[in-house]
Protein backbone atom coordinates (compact mmCIF):
# COMPACT_ATOMS: atom_id res chain seq x y z
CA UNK A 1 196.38 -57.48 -54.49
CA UNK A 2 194.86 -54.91 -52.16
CA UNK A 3 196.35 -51.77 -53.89
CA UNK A 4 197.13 -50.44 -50.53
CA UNK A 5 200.61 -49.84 -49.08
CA UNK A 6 201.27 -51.43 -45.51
CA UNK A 7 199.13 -54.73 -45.41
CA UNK A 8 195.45 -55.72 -45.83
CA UNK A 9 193.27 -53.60 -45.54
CA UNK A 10 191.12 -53.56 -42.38
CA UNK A 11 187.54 -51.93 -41.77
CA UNK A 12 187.58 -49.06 -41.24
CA UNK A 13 190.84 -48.12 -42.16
CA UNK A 14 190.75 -46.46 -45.85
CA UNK A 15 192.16 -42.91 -45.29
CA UNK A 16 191.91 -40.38 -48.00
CA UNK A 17 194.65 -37.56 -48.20
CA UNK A 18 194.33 -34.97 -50.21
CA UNK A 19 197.14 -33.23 -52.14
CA UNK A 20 198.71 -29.74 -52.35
CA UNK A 21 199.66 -27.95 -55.91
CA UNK A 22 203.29 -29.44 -54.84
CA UNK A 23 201.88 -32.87 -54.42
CA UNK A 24 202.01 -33.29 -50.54
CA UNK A 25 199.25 -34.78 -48.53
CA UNK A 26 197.17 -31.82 -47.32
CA UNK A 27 196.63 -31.64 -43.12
CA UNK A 28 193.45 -33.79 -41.50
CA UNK A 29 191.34 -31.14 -40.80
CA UNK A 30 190.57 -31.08 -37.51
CA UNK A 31 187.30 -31.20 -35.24
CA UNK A 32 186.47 -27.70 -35.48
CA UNK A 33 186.90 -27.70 -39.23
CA UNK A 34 184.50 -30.69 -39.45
CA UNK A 35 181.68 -28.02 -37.84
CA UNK A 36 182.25 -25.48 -39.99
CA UNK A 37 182.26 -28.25 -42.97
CA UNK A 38 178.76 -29.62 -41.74
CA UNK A 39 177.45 -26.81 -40.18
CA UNK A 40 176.96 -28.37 -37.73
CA UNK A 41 176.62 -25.28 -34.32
CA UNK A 42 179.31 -25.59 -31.50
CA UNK A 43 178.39 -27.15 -28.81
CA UNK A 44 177.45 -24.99 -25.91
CA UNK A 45 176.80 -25.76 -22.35
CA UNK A 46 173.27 -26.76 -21.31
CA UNK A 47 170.57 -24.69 -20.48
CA UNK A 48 169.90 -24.57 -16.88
CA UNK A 49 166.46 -24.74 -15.57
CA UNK A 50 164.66 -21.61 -13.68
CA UNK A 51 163.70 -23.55 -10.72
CA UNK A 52 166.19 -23.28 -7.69
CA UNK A 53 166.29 -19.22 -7.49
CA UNK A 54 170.29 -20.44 -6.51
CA UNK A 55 171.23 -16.79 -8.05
CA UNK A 56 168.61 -14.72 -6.35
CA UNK A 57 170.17 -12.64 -3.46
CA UNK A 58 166.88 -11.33 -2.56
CA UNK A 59 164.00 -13.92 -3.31
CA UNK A 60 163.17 -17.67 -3.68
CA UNK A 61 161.96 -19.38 -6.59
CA UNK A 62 160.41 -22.32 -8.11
CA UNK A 63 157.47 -24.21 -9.66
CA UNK A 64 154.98 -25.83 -7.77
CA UNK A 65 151.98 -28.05 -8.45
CA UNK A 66 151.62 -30.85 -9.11
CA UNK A 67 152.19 -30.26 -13.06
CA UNK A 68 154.63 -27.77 -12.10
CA UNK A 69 152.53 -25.35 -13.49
CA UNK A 70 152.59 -22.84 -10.82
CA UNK A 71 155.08 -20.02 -10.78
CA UNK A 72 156.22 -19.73 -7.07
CA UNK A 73 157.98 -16.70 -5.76
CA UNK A 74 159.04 -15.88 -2.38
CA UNK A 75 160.37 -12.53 -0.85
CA UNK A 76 163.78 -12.97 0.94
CA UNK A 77 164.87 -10.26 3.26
CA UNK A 78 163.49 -11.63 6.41
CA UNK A 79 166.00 -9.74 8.58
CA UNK A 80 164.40 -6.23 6.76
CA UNK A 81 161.08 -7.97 6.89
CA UNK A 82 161.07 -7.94 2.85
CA UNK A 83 161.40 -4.23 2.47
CA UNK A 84 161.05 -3.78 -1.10
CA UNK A 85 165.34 -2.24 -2.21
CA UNK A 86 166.05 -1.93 -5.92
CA UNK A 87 167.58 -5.00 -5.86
CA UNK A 88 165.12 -6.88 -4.36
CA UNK A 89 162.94 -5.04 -7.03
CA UNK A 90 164.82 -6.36 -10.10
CA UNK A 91 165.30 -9.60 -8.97
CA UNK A 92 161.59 -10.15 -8.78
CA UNK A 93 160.76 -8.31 -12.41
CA UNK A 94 163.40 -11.16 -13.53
CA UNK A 95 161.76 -13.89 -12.26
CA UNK A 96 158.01 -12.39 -13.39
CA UNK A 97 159.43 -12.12 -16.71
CA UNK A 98 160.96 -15.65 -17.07
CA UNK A 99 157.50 -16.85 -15.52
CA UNK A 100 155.40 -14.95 -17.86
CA UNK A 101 157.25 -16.39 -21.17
CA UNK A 102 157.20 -20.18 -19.82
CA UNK A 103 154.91 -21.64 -21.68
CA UNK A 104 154.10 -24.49 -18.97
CA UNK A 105 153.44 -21.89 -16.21
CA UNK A 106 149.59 -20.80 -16.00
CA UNK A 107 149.75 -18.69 -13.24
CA UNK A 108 152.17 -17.40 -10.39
CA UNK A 109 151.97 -17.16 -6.52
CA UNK A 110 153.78 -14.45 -4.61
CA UNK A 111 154.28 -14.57 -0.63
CA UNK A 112 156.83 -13.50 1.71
CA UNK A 113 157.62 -14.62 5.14
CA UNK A 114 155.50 -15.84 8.04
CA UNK A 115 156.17 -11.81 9.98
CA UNK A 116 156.07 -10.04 7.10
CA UNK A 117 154.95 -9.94 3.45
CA UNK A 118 156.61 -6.84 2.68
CA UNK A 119 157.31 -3.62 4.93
CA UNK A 120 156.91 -1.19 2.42
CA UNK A 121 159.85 0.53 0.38
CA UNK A 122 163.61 0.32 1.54
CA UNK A 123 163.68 4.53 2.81
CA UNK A 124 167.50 4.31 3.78
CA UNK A 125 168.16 3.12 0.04
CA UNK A 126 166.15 6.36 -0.79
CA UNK A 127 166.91 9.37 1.52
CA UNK A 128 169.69 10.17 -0.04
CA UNK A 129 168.49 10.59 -3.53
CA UNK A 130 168.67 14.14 -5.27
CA UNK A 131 166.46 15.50 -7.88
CA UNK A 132 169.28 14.97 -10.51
CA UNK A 133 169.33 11.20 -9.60
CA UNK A 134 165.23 10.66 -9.71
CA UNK A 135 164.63 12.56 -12.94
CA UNK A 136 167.57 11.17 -14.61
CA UNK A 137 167.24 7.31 -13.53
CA UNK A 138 163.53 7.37 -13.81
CA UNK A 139 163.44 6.32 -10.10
CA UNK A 140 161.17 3.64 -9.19
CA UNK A 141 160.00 3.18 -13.40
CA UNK A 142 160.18 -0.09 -12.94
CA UNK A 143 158.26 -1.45 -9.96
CA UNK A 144 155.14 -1.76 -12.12
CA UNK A 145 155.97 -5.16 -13.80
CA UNK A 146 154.13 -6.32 -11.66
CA UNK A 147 150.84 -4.94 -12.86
CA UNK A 148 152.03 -5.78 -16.26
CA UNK A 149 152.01 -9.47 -16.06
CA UNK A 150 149.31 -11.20 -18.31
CA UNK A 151 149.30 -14.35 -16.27
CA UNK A 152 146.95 -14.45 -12.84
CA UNK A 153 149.20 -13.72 -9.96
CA UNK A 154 147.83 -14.60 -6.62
CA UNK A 155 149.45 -12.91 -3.34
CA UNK A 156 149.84 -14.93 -0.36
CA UNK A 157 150.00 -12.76 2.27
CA UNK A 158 151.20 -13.01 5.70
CA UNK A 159 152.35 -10.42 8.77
CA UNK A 160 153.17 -6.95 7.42
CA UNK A 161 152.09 -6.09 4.19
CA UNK A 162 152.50 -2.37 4.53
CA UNK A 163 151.80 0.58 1.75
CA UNK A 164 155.00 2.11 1.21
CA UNK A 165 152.72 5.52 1.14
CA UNK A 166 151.31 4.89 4.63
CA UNK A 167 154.68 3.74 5.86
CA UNK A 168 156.42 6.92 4.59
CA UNK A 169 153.74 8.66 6.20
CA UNK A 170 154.31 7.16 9.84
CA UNK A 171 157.91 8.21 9.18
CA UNK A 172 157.07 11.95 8.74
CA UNK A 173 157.89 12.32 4.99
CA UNK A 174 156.16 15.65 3.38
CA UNK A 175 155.79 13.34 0.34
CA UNK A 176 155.39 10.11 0.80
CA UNK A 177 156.33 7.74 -1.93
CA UNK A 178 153.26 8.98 -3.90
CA UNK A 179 155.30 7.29 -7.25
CA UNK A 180 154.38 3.76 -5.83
CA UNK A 181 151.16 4.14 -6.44
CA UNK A 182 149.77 3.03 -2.95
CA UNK A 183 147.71 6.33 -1.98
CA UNK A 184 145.70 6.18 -5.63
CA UNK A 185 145.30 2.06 -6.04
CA UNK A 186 144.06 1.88 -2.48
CA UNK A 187 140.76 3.33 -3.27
CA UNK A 188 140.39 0.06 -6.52
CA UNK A 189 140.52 -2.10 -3.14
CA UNK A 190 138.75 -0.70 -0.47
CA UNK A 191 136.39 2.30 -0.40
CA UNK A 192 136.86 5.60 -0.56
CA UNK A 193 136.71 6.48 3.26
CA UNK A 194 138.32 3.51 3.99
CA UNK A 195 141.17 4.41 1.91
CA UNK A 196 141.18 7.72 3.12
CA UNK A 197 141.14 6.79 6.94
CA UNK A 198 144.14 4.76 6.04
CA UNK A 199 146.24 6.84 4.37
CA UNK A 200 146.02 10.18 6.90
CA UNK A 201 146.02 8.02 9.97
CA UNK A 202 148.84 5.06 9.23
CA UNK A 203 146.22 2.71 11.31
CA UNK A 204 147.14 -0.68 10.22
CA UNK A 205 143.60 -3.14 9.36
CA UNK A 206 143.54 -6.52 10.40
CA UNK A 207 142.89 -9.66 7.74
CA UNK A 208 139.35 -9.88 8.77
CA UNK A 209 138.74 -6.15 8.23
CA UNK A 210 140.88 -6.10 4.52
CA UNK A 211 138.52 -9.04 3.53
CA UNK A 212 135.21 -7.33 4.25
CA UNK A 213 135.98 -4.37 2.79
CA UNK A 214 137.17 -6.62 -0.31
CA UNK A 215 141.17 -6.27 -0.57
CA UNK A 216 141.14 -10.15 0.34
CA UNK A 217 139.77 -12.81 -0.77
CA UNK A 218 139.68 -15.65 1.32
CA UNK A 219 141.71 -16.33 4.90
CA UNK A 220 143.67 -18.96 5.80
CA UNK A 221 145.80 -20.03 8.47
CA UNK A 222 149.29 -19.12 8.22
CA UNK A 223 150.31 -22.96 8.41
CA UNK A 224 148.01 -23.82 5.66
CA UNK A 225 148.37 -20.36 3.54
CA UNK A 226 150.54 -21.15 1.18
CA UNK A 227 149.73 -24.47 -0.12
CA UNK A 228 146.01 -23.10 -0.50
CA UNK A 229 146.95 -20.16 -2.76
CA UNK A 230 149.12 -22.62 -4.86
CA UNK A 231 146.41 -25.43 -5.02
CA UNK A 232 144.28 -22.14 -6.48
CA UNK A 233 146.62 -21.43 -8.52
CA UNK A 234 146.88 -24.82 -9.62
CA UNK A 235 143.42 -24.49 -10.81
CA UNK A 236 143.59 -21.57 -12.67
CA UNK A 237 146.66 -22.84 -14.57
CA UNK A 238 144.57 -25.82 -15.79
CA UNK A 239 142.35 -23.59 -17.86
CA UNK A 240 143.16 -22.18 -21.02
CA UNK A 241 146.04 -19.98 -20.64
CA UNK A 242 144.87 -17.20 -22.68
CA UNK A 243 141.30 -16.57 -21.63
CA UNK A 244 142.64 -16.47 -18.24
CA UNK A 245 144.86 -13.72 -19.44
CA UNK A 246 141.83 -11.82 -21.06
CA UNK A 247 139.53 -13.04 -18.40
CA UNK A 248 142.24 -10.65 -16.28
CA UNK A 249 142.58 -7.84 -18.71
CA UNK A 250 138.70 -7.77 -18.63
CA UNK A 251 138.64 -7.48 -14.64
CA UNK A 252 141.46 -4.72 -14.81
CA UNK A 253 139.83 -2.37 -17.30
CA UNK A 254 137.77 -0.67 -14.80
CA UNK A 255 140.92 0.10 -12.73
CA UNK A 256 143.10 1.22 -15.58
CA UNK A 257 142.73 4.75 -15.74
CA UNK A 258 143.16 5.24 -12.24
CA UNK A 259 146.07 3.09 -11.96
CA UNK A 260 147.22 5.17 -14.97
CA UNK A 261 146.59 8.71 -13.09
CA UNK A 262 148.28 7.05 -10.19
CA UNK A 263 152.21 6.49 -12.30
CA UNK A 264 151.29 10.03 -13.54
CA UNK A 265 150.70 11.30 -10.04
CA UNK A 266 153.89 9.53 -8.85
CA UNK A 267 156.21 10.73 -11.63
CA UNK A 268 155.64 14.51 -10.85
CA UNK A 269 155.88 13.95 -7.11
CA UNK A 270 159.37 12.23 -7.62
CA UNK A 271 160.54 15.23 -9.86
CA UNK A 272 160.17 17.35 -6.56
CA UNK A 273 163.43 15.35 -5.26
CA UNK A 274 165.12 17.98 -3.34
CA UNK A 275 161.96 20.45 -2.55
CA UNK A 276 160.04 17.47 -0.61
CA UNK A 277 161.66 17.22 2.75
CA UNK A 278 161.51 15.44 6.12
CA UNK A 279 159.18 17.73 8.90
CA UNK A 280 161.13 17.75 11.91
């Protein structure tokens, strides 16, 4: 006799209900139930790899390499010729970040377009800004990521790739945007003179000249740029990833306290707000 009510029993088929205080079979709990029984955590939808950039309004990313070990960003404003807006801005600290904590990337390559790397700062995004709005939004805090980033970043530059200091210059502003930093870093680049001829005269210098005077390192063609800062990259990523990262820290060091001066410098001048004005 099989003790069960219904037939013989079949595998799999045992069922065990439990019973109430009034002696009624108790509800099956259900799947949910089961979780919380086990402990077992809900599933959630899966992660989505940072490759495609499909989000990015502004820039392009991906890894490249052939380990895809190489962080790859690329400006995206090619109608504006990259100028650098506040949302082109956070997009790019977002990618640096997610870059900087992947533990398979070893080093990161920034480029724009074939016209233009970047054409300086976005001015009709800024022109209207008060001193209220500066002081209180700590206007343009955060475009310094980028000199924040442990890992080697190597910029592939093509085109444009104007100081948004000089630029604001050519345009007739009293100030300048002195708070980027571009008036006080150019002299860790180039010389002193050099820097100085740059900055009161707007002249543009070609590749050739920004390599001998050692804001360049090496020149490519355009057709050939890109792939030859990532296969450098590429390189770099295969050493260890923290001596590279000291290795940088070390090279920076002399640098520091002038970059330091300079987001000193630029925080009073953007305090001015309203007193610094357009000259007719």
């Amino acid at each position: 006799m099989s003790g069960r009510v219904g037939g013989p029993r079949r595998p799999g088929a045992w069922r065990v209900h439990r019973l109430d205080a009034l002696g009624r079979p108790r509800p099956q709990p259900g799947p949910a139930q089961h979780r919380r029984r086990l402990q077992l955590p809900a599933r959630c939808p899966a992660l989505r790899p940072f490759a495609s950039g499909a989000n990015f309004e502004y820039i392009i990313t991906e890894k490249k390499g052939k380990n895809s070990n190489v962080g790859f960003i690329r400006l995206n404003r090619p109608k504006a010729f990259n100028v650098l807006c506040n949302g082109l801005i956070k997009e790019l600290n977002q990618a640096l970040e997610t870059f900087e904590e992947d533990p398979t990337v070893g080093a990161i390559v920034l480029t724009g377009g074939d016209k233009a790397f970047a054409a300086g700062a976005d001015i009709k995004e800024m022109q209207s800004r008060t001193f209220q709005d500066c002081y209180s939004s700590k206007f343009l805090s955060h475009w310094d990521q980028l000199t924040r980033v442990k890992k080697p970043v190597i910029a592939a530059v093509s085109g444009y790739a104007v100081s948004v200091d000089i630029k604001d210059l050519l345009l007739g502003w009293l100030m300048g945007s002195a708070c980027a930093g571009g008036t006080q870093r150019l002299t860790c680049a180039v010389s002193k003179s050099l820097a100085m001829e740059m900055v009161l005269t707007g002249d543009r210098i070609s590749a050739q000249d920004a390599k001998q005077a050692g804001d360049v390192s090496k020149i490519f063609p355009v057709e050939t740029m890109v792939e030859e800062a990532i296969q450098c990259a590429e390189k770099i990523a295969s050493n260890s990833k923290i001596i590279a990262a000291m290795a940088k820290k070390s090279v920076k060091v002399s640098s520091a306290t002038i970059e330091g001066h300079s987001k000193d410098l630029g925080e009073q001048f953007v305090q001015l707000g309203p007193y610094v004005h357009r000259e007719a």
